[in-house]
N, C-alpha and C. Protein backbone atom coordinates (compact mmCIF):
# COMPACT_ATOMS: atom_id res chain seq x y z
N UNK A 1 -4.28 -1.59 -15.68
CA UNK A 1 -3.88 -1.89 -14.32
C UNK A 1 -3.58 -0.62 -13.53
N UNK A 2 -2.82 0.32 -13.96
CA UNK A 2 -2.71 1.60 -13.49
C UNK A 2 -3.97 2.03 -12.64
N UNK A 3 -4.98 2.47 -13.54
CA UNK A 3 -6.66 2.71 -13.30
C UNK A 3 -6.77 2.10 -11.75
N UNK A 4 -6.91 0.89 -11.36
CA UNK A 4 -6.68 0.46 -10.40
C UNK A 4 -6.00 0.63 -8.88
N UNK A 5 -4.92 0.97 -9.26
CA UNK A 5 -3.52 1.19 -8.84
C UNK A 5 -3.92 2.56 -7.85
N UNK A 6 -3.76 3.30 -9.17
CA UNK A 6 -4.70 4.98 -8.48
C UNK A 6 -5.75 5.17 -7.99
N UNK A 7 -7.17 3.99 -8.27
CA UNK A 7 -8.29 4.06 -7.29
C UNK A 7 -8.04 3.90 -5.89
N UNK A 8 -7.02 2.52 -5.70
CA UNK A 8 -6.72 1.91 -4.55
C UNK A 8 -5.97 3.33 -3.92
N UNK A 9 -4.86 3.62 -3.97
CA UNK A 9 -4.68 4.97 -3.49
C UNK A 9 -4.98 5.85 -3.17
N UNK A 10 -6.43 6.00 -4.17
CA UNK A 10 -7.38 7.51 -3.78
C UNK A 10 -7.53 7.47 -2.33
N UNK A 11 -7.58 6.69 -1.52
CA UNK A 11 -8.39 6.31 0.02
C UNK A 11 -7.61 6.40 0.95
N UNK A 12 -7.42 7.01 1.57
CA UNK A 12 -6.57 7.43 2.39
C UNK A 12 -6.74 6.69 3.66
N UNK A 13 -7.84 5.47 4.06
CA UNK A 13 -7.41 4.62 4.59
C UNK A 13 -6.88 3.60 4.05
N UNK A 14 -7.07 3.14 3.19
CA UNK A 14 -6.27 2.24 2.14
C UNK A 14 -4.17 2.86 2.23
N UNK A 15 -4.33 3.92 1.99
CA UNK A 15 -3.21 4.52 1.87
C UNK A 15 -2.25 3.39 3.54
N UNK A 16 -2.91 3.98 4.54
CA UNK A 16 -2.62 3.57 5.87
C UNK A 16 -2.04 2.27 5.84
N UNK A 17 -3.33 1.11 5.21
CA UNK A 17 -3.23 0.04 5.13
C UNK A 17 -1.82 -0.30 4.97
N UNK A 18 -1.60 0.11 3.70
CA UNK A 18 -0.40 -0.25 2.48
C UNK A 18 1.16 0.02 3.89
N UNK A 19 0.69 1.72 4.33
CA UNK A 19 1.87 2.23 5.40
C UNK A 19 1.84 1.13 6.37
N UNK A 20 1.04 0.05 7.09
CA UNK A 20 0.97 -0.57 8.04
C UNK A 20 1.96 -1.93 7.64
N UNK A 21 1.92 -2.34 6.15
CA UNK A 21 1.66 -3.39 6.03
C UNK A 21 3.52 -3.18 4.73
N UNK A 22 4.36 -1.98 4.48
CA UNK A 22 5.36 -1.67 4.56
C UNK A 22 6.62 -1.76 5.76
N UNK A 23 5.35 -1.17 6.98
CA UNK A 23 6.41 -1.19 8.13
C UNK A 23 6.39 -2.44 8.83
N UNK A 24 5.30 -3.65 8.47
CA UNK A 24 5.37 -4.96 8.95
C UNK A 24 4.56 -5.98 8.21
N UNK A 25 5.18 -6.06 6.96
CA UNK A 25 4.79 -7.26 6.43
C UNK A 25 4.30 -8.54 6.55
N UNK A 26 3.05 -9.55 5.87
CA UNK A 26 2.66 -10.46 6.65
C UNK A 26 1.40 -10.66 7.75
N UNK A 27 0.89 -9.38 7.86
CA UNK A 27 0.00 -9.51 8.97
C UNK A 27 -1.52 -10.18 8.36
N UNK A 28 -2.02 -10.73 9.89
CA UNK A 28 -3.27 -11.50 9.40
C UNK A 28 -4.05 -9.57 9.43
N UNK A 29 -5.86 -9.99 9.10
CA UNK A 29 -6.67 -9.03 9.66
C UNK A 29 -6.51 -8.69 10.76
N UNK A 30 -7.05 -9.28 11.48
CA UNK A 30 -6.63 -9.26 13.13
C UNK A 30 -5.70 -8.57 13.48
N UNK A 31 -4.86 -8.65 12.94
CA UNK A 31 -3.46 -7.81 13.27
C UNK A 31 -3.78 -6.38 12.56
N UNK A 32 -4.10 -5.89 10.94
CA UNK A 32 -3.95 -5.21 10.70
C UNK A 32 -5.43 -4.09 11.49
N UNK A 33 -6.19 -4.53 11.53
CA UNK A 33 -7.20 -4.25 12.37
C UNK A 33 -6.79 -3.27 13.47
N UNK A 34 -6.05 -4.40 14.57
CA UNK A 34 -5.73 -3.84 15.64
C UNK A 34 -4.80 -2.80 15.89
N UNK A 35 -4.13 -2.54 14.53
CA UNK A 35 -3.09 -1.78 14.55
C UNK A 35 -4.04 -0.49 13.94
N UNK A 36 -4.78 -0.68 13.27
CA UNK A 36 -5.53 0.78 12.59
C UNK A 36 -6.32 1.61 14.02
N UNK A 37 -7.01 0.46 14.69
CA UNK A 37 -7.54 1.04 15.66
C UNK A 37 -6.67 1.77 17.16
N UNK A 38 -5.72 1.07 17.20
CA UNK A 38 -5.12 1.41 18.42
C UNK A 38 -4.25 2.71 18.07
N UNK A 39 -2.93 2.20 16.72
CA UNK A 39 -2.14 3.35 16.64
C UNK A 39 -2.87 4.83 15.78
N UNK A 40 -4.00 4.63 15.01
CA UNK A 40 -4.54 5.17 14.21
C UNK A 40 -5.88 5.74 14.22
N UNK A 41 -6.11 5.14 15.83
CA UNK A 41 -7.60 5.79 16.07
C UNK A 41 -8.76 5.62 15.15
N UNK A 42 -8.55 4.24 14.35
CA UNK A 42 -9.49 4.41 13.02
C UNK A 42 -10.47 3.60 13.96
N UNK A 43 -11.79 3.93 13.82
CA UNK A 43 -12.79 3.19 14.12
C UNK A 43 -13.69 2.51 12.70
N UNK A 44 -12.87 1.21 12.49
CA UNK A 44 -13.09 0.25 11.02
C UNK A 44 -13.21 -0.78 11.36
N UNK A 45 -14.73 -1.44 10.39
CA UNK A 45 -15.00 -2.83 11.02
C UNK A 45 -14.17 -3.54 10.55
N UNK A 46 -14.16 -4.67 10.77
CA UNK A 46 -13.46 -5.86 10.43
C UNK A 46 -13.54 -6.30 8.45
N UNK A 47 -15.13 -6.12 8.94
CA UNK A 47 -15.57 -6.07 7.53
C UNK A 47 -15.01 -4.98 6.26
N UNK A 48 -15.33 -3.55 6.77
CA UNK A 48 -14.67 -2.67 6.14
C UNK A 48 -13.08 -2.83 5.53
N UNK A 49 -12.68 -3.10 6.62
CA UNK A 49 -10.70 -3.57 6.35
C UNK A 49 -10.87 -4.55 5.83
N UNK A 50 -11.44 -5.42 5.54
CA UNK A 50 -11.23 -6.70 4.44
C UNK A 50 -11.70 -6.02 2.93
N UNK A 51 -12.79 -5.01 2.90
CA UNK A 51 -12.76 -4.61 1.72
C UNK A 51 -12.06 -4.01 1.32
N UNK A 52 -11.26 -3.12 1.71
CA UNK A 52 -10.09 -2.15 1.60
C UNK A 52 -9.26 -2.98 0.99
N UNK A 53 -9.08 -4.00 1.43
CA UNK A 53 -7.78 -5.14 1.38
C UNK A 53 -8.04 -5.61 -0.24
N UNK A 54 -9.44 -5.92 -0.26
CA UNK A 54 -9.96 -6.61 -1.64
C UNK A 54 -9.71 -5.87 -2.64
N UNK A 55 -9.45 -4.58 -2.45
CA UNK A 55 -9.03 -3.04 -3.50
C UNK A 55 -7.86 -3.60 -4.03
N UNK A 56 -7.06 -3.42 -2.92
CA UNK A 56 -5.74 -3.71 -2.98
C UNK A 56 -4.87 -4.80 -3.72
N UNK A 57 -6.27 -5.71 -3.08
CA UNK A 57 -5.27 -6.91 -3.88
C UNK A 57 -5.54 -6.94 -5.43
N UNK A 58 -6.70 -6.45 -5.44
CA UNK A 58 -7.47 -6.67 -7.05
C UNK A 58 -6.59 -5.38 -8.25
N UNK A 59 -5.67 -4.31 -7.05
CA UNK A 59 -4.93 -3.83 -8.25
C UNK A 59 -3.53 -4.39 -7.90
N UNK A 60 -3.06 -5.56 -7.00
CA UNK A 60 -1.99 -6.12 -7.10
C UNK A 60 -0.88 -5.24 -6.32
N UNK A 61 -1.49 -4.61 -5.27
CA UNK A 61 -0.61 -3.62 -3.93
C UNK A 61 -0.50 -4.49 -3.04
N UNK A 62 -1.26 -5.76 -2.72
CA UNK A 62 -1.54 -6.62 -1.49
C UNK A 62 -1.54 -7.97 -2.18
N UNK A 63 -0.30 -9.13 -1.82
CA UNK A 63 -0.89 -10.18 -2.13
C UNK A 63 -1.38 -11.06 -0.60
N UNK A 64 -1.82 -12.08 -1.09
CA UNK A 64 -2.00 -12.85 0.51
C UNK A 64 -2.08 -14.31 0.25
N UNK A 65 -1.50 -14.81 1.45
CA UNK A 65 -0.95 -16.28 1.16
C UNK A 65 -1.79 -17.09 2.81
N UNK A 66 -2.02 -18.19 2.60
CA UNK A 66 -2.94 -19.14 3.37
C UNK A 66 -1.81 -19.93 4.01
N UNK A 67 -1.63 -19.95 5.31
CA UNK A 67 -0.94 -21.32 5.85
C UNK A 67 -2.37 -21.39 7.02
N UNK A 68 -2.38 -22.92 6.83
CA UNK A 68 -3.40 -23.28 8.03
C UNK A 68 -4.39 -22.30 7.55
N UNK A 69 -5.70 -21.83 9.14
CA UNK A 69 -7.01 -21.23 9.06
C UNK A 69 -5.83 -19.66 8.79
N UNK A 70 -4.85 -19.29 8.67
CA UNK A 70 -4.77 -18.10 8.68
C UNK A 70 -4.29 -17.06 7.21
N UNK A 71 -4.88 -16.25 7.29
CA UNK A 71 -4.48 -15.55 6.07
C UNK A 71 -3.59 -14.42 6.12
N UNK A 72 -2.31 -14.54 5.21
CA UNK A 72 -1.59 -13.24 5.74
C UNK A 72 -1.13 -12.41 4.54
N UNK A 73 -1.14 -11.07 4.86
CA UNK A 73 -1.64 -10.23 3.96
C UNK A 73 0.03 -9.23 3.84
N UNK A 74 0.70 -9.37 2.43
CA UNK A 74 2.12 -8.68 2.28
C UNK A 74 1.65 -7.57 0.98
N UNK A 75 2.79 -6.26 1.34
CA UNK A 75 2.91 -5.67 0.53
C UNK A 75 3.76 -5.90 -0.95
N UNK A 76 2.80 -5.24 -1.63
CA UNK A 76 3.72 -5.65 -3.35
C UNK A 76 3.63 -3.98 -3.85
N UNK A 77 5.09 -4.01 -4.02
CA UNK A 77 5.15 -2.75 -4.82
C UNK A 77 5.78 -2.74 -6.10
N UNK A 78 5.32 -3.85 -6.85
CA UNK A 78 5.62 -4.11 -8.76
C UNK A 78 4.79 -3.00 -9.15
N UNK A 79 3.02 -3.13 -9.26
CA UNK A 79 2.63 -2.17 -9.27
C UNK A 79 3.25 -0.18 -9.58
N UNK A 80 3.55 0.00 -8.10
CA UNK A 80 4.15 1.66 -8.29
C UNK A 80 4.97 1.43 -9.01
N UNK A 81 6.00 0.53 -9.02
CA UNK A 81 7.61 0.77 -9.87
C UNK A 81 7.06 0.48 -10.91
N UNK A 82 6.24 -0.04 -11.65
CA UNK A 82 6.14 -0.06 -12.84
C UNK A 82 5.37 1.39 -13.20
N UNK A 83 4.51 1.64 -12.77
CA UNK A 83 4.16 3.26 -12.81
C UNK A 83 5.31 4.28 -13.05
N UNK A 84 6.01 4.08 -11.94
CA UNK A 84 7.37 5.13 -12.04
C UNK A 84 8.09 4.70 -13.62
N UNK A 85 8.03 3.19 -13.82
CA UNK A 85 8.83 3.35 -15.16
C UNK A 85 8.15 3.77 -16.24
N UNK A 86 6.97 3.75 -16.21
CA UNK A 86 5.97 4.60 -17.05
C UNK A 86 6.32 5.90 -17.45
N UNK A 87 6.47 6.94 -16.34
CA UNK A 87 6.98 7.96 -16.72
C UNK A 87 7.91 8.61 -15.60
N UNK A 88 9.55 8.09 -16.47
CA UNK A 88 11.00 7.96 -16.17
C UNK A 88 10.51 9.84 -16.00
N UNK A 89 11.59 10.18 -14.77
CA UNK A 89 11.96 11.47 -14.56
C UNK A 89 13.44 11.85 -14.93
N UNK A 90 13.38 12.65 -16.35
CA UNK A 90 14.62 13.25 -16.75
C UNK A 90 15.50 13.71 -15.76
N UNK A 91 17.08 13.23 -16.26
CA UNK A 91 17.68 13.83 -15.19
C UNK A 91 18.31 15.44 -15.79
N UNK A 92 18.43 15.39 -14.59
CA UNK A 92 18.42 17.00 -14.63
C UNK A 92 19.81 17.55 -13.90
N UNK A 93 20.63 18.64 -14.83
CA UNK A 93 21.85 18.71 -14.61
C UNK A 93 21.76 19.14 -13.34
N UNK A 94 23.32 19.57 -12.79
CA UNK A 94 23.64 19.64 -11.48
C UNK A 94 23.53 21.35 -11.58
N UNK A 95 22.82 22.03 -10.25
CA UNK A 95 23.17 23.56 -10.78
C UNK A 95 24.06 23.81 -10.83
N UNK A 96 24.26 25.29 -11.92
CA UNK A 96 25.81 25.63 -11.54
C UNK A 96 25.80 26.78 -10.44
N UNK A 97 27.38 26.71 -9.96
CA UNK A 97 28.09 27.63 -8.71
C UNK A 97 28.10 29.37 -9.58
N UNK A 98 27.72 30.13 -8.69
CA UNK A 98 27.72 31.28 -9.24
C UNK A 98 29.46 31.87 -9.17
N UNK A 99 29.60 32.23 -10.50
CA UNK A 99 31.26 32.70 -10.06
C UNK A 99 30.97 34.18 -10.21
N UNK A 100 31.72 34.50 -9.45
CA UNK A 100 31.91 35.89 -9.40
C UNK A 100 32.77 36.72 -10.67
């Protein structure tokens, strides 16, 4: 699953996606679309951003849930935290004060 995890990441519009969809959870295409193009200057089809999305979900960064014709697309971050618990960062003492 990792393997995945890190492809989906490699992409630095993908990356965006994930940032869009952190700072407002829930959005249809349409929405995330309009937000790549307007705040982000991305010129991405419709089509393109649904595949991006299909990355995502297939390594479990994006799930998406159906009410009615609409589809809305939330961030999941089980994924990274389980990465991070993969490999725990030792803690590391406090420096010491130089005494004179």
């Amino acid at each position: 699953m990792a393997d995945d995890v890190f492809k989906a990441l490699a992409d630095p519009t993908r990356r965006i996606i994930l940032d869009e969809l952190a700072e407002r959870s829930g959005q249809t295409l349409f929405e995330i679309c309009s937000r790549l193009s307007v705040k982000h200057q991305l010129g991405i089809s419709r089509q393109g951003v649904s595949q991006h999305l299909a990355v995502l979900e297939a390594a479990g960064l994006v799930e998406t849930r159906r009410e009615g014709r609409y589809k809305f697309h939330d961030l999941n971050t089980d994924p990274l935290r389980q990465i991070a618990e993969r490999w725990p960062v030792p803690d590391t003492p406090a420096p010491e004060e130089n005494t004179p």
